[in-house]
PDB file of N, CA and C in Angstrom:
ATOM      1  N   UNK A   1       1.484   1.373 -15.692  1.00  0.00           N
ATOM      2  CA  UNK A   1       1.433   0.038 -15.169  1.00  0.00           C
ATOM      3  C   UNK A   1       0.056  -0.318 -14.619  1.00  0.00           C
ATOM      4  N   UNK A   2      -0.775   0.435 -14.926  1.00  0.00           N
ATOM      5  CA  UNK A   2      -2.310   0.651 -14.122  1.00  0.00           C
ATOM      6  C   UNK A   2      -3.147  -0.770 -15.321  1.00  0.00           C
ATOM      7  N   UNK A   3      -3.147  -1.345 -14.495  1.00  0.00           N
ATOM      8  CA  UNK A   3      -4.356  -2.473 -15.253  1.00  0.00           C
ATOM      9  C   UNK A   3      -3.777  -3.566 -16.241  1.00  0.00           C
ATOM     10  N   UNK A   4      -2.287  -3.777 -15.475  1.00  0.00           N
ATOM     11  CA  UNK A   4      -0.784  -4.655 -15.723  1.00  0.00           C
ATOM     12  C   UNK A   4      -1.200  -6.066 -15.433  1.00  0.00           C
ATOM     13  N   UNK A   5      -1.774  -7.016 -16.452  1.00  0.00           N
ATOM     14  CA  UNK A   5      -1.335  -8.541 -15.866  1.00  0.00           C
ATOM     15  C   UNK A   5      -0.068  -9.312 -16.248  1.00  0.00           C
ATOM     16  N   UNK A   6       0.110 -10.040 -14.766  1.00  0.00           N
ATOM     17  CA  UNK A   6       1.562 -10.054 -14.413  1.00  0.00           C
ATOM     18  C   UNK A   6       1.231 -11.864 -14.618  1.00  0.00           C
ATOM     19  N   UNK A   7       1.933 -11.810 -15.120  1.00  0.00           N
ATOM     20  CA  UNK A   7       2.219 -13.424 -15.531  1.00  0.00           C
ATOM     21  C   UNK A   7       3.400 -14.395 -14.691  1.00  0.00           C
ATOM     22  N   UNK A   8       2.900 -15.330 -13.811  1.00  0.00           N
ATOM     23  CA  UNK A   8       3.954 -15.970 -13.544  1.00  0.00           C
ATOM     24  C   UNK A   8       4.000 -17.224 -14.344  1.00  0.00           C
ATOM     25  N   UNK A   9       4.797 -18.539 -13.664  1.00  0.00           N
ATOM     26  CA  UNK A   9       5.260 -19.581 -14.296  1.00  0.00           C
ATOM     27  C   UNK A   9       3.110 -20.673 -14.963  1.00  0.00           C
ATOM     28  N   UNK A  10       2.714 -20.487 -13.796  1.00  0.00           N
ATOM     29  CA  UNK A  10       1.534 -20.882 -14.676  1.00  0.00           C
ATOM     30  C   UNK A  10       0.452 -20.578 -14.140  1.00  0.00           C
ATOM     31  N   UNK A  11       0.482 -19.298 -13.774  1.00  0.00           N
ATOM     32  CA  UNK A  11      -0.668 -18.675 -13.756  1.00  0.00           C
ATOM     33  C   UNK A  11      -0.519 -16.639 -13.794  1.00  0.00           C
ATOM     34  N   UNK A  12      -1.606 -16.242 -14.567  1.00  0.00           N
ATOM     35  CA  UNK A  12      -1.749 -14.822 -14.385  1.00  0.00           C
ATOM     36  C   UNK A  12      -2.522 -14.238 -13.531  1.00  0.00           C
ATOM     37  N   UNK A  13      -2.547 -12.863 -13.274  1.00  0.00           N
ATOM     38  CA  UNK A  13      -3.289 -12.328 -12.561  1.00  0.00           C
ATOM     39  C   UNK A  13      -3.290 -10.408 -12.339  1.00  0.00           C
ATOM     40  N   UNK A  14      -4.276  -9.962 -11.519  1.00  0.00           N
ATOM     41  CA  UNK A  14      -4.340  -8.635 -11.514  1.00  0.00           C
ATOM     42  C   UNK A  14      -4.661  -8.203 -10.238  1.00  0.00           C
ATOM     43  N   UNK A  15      -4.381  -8.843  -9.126  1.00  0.00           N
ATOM     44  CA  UNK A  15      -4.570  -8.642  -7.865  1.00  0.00           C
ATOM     45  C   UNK A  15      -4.687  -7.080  -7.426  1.00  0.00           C
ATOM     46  N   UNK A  16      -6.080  -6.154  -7.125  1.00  0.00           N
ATOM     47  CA  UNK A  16      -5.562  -4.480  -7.154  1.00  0.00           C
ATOM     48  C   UNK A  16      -6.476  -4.357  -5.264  1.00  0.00           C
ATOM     49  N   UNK A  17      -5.655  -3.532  -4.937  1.00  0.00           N
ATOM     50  CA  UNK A  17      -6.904  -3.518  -3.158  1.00  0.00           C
ATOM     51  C   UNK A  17      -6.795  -2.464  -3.016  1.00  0.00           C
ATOM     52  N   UNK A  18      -7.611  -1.938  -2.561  1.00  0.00           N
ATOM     53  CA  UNK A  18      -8.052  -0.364  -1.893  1.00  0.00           C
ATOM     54  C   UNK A  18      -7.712  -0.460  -0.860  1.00  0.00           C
ATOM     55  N   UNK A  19      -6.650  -0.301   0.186  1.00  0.00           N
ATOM     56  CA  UNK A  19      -6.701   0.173   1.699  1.00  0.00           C
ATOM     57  C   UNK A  19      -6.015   1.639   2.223  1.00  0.00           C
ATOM     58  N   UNK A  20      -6.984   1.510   3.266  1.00  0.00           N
ATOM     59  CA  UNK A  20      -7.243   2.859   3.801  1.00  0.00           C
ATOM     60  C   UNK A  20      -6.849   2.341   5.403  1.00  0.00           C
ATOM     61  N   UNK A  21      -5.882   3.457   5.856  1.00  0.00           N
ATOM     62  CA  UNK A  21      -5.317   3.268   6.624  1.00  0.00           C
ATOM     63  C   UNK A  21      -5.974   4.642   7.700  1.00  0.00           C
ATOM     64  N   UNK A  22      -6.491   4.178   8.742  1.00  0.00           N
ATOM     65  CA  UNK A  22      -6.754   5.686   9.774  1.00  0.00           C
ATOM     66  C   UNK A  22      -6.464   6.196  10.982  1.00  0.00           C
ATOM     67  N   UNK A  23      -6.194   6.870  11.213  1.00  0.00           N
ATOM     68  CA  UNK A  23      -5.799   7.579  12.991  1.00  0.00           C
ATOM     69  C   UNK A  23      -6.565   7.211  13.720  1.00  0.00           C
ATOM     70  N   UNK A  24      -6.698   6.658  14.902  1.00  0.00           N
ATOM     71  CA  UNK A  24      -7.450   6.527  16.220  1.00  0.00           C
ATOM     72  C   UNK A  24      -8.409   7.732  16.392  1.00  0.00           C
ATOM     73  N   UNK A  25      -9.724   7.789  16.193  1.00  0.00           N
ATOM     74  CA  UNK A  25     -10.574   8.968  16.583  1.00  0.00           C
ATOM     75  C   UNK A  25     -10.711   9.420  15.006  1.00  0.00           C
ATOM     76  N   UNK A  26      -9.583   9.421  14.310  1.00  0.00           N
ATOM     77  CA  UNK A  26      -9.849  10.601  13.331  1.00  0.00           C
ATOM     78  C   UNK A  26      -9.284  11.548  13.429  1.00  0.00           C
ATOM     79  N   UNK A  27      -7.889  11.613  14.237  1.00  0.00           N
ATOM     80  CA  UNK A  27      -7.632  12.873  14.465  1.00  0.00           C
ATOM     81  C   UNK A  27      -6.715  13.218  13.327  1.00  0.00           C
ATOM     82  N   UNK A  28      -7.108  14.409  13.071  1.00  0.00           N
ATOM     83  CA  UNK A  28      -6.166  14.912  12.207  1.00  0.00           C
ATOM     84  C   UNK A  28      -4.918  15.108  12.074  1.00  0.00           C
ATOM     85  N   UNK A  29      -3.657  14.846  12.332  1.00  0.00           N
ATOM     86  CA  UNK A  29      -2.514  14.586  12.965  1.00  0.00           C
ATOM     87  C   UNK A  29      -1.822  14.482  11.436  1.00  0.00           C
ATOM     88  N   UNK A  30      -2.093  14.003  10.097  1.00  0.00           N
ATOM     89  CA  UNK A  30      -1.181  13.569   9.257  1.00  0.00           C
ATOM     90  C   UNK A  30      -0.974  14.788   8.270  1.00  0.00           C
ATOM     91  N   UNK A  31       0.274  16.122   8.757  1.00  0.00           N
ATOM     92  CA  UNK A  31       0.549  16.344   7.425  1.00  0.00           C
ATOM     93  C   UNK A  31       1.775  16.730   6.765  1.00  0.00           C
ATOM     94  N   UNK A  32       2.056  18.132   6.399  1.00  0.00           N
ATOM     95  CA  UNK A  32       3.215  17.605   4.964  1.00  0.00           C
ATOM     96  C   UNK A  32       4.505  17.064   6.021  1.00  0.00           C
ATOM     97  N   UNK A  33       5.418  17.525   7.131  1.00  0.00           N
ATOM     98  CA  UNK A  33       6.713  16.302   7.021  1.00  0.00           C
ATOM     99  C   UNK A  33       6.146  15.252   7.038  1.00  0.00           C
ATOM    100  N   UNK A  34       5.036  14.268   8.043  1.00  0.00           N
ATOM    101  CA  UNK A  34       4.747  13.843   8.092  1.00  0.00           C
ATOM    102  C   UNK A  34       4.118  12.162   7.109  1.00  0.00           C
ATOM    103  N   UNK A  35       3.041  12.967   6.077  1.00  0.00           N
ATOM    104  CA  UNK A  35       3.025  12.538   4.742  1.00  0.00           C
ATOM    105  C   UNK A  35       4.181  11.756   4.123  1.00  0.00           C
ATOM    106  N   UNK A  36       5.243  13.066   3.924  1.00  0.00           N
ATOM    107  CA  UNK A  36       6.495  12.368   2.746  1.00  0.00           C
ATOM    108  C   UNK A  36       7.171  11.638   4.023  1.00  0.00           C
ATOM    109  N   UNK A  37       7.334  11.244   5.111  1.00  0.00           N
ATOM    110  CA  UNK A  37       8.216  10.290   5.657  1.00  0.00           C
ATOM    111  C   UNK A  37       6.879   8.784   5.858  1.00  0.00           C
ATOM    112  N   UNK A  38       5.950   9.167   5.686  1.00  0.00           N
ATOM    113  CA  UNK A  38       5.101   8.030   5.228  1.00  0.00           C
ATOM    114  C   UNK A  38       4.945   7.434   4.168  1.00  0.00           C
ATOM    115  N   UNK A  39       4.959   8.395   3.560  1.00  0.00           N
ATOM    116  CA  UNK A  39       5.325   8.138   1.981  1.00  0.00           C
ATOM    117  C   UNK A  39       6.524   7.159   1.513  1.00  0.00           C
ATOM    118  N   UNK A  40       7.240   7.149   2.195  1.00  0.00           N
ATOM    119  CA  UNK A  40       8.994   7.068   1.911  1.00  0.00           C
ATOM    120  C   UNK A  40       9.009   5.723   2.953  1.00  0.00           C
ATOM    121  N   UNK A  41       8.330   5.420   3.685  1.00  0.00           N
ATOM    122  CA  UNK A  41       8.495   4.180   4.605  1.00  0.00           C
ATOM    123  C   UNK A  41       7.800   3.283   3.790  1.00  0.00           C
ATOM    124  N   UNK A  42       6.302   3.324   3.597  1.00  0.00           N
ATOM    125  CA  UNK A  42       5.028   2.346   2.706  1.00  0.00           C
ATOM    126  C   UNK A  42       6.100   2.159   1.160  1.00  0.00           C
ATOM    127  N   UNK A  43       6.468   3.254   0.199  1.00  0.00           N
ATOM    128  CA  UNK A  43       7.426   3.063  -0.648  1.00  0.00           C
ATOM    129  C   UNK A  43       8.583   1.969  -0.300  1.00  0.00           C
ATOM    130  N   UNK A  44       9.324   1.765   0.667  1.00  0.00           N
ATOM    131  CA  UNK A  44      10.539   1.097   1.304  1.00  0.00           C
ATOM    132  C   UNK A  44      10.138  -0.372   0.997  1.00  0.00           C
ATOM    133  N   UNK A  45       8.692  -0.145   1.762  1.00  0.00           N
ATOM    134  CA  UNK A  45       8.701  -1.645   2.257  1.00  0.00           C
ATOM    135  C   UNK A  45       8.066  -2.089   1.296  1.00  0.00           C
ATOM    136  N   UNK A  46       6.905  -1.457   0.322  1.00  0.00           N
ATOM    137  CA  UNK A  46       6.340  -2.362  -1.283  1.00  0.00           C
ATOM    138  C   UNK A  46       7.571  -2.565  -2.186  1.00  0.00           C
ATOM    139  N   UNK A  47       8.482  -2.114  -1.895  1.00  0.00           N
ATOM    140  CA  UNK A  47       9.613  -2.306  -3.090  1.00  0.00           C
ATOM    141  C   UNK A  47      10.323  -3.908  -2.498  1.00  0.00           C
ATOM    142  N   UNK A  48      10.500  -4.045  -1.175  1.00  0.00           N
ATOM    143  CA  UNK A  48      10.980  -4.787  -0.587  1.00  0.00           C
ATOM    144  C   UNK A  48       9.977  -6.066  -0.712  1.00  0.00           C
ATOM    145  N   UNK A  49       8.712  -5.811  -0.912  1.00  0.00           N
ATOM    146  CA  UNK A  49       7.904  -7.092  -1.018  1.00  0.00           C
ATOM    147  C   UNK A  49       7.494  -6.873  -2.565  1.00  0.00           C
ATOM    148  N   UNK A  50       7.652  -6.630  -2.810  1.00  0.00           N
ATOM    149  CA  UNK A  50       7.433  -6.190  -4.938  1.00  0.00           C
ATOM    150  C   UNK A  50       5.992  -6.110  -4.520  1.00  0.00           C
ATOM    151  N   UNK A  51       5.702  -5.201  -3.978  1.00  0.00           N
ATOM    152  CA  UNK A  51       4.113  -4.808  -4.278  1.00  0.00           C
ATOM    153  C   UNK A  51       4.199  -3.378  -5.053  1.00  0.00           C
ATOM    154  N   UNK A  52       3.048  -3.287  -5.717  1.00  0.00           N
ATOM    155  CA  UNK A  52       3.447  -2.219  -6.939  1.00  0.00           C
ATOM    156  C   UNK A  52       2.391  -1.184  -5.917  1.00  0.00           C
ATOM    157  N   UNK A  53       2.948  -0.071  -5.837  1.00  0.00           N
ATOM    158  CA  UNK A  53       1.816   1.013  -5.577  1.00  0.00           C
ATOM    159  C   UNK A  53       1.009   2.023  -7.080  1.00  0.00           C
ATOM    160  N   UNK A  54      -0.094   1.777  -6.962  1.00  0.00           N
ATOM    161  CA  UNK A  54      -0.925   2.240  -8.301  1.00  0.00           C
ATOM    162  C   UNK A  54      -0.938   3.385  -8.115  1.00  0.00           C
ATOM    163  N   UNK A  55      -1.974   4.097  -6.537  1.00  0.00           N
ATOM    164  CA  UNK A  55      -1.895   5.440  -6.877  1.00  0.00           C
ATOM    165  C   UNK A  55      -2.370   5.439  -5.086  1.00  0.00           C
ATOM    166  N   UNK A  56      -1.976   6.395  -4.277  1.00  0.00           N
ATOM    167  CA  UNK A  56      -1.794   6.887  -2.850  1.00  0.00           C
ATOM    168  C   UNK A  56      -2.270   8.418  -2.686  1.00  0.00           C
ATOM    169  N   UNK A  57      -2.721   8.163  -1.788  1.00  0.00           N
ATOM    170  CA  UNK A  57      -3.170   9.619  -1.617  1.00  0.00           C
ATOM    171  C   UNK A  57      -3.669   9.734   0.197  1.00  0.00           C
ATOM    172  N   UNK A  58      -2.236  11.078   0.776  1.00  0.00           N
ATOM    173  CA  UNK A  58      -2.831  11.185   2.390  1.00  0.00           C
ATOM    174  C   UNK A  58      -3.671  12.132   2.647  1.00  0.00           C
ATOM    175  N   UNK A  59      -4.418  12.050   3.538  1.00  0.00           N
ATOM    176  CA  UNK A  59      -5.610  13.310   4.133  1.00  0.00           C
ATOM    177  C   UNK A  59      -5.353  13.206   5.388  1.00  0.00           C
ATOM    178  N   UNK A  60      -5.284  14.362   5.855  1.00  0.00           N
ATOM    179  CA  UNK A  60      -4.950  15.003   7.158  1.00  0.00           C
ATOM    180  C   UNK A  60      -5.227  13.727   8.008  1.00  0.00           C
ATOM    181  N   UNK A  61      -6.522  12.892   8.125  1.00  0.00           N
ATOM    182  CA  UNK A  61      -6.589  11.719   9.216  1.00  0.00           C
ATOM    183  C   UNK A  61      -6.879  10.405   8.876  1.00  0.00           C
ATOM    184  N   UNK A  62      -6.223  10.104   7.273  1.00  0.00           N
ATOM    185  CA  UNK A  62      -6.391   8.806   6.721  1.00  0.00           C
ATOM    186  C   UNK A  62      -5.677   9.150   5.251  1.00  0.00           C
ATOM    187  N   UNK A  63      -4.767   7.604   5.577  1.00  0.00           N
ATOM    188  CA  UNK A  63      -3.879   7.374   4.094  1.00  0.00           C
ATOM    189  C   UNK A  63      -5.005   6.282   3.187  1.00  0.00           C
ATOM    190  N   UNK A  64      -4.826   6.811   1.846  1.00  0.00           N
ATOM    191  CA  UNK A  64      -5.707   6.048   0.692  1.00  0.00           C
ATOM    192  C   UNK A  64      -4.294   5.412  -0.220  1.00  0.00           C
ATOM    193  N   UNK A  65      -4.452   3.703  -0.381  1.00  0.00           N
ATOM    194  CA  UNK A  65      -3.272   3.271  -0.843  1.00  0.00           C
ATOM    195  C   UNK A  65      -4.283   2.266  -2.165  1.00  0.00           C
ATOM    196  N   UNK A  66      -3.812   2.296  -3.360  1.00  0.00           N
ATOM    197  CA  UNK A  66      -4.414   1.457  -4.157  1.00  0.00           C
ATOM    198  C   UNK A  66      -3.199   0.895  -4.392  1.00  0.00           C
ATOM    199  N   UNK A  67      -2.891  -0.689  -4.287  1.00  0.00           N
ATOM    200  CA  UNK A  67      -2.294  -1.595  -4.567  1.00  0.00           C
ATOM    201  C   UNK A  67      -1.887  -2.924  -5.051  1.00  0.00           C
ATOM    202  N   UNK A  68      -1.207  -3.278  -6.004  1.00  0.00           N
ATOM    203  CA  UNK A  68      -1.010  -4.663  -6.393  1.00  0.00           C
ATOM    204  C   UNK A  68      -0.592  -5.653  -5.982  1.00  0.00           C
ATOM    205  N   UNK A  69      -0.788  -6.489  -5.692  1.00  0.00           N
ATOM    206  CA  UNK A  69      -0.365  -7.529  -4.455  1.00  0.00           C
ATOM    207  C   UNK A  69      -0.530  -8.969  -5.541  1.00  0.00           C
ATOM    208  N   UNK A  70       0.860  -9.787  -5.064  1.00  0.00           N
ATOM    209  CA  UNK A  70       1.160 -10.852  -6.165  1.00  0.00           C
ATOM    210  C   UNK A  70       0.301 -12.191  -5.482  1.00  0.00           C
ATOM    211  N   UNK A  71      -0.346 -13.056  -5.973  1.00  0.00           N
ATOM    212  CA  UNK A  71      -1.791 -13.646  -5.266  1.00  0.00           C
ATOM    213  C   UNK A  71      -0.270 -14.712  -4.098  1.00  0.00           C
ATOM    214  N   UNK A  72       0.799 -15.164  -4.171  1.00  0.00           N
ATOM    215  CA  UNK A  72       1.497 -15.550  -3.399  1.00  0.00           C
ATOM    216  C   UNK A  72       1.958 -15.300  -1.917  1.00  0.00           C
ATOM    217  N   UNK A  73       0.773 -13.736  -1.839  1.00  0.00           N
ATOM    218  CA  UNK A  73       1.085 -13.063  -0.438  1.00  0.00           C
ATOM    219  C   UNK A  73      -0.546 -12.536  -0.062  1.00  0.00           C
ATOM    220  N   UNK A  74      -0.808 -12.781   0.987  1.00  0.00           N
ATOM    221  CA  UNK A  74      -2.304 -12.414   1.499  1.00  0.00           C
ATOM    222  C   UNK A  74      -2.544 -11.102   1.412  1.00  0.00           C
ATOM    223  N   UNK A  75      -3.517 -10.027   2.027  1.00  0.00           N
ATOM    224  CA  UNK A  75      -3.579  -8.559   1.723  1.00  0.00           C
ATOM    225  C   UNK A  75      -3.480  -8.967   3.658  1.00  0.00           C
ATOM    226  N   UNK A  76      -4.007 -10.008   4.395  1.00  0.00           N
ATOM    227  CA  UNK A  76      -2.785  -9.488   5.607  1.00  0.00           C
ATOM    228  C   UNK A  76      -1.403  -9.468   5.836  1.00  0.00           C
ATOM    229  N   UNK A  77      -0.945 -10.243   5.390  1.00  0.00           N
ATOM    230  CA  UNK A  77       0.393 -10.240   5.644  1.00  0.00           C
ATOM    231  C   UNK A  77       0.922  -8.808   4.922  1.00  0.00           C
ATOM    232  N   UNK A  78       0.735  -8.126   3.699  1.00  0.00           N
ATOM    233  CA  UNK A  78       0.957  -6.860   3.447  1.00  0.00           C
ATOM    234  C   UNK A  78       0.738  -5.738   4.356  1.00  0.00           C
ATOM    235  N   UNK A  79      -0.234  -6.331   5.324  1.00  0.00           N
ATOM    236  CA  UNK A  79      -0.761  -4.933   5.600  1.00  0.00           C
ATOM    237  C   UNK A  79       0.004  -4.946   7.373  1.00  0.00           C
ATOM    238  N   UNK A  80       0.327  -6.384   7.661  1.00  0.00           N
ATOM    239  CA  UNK A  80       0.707  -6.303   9.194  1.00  0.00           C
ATOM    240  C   UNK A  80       2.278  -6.406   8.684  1.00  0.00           C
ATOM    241  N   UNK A  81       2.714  -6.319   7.448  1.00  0.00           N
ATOM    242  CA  UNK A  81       4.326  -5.929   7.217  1.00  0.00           C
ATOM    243  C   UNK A  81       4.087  -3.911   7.729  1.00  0.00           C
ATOM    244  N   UNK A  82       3.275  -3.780   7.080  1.00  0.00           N
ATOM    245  CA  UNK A  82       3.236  -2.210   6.693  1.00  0.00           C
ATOM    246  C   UNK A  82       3.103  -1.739   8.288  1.00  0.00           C
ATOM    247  N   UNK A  83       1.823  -2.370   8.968  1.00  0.00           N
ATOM    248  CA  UNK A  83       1.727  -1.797  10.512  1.00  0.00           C
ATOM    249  C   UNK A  83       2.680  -1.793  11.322  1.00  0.00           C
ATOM    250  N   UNK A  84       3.521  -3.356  11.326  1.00  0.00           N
ATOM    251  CA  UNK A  84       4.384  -3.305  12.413  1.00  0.00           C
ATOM    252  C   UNK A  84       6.091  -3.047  12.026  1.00  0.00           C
ATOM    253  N   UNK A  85       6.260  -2.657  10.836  1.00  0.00           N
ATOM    254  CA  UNK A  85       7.767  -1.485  10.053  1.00  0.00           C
ATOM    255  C   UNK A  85       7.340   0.032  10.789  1.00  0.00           C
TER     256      UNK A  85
END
């Protein structure tokens, strides 16, 4: 689905964003239970807003999220759904 234009009623598009999400300081704090119940929440809620996740990846003190976002929804409103779930 990587490089998918999504066609609506009259207009297309390919909306893709890089965000990176990080711990206060940097602290290292994020890993494996951790990860997959992050994993499994950000999953919850893009399914719930049809945002497509491309490809994710966590590191011990910052999540890497590449995502599709339909141009009908801002990349804030995605991202202050994601902060405050």
């Amino acid at each position: 689905m990587k490089n998918e234009v999504k066609h609506m009623a009259h207009s297309s598009c390919r909306s893709q964003y890089h965000i990176v999400f990080a711990q206060k300081y940097r602290r290292e704090v994020i890993y494996k239970q951790i990860q997959k119940d992050i994993g499994e929440i950000f999953w919850k809620i893009c399914n719930e807003m049809k945002v497509e996740i491309i490809e994710a990846k966590a590191c011990a003190d910052h999540i890497h999220k590449l995502v599709s976002i339909l141009p009908y929804m801002s990349v804030a409103q995605f991202v202050g759904k994601l902060v405050h779930e």
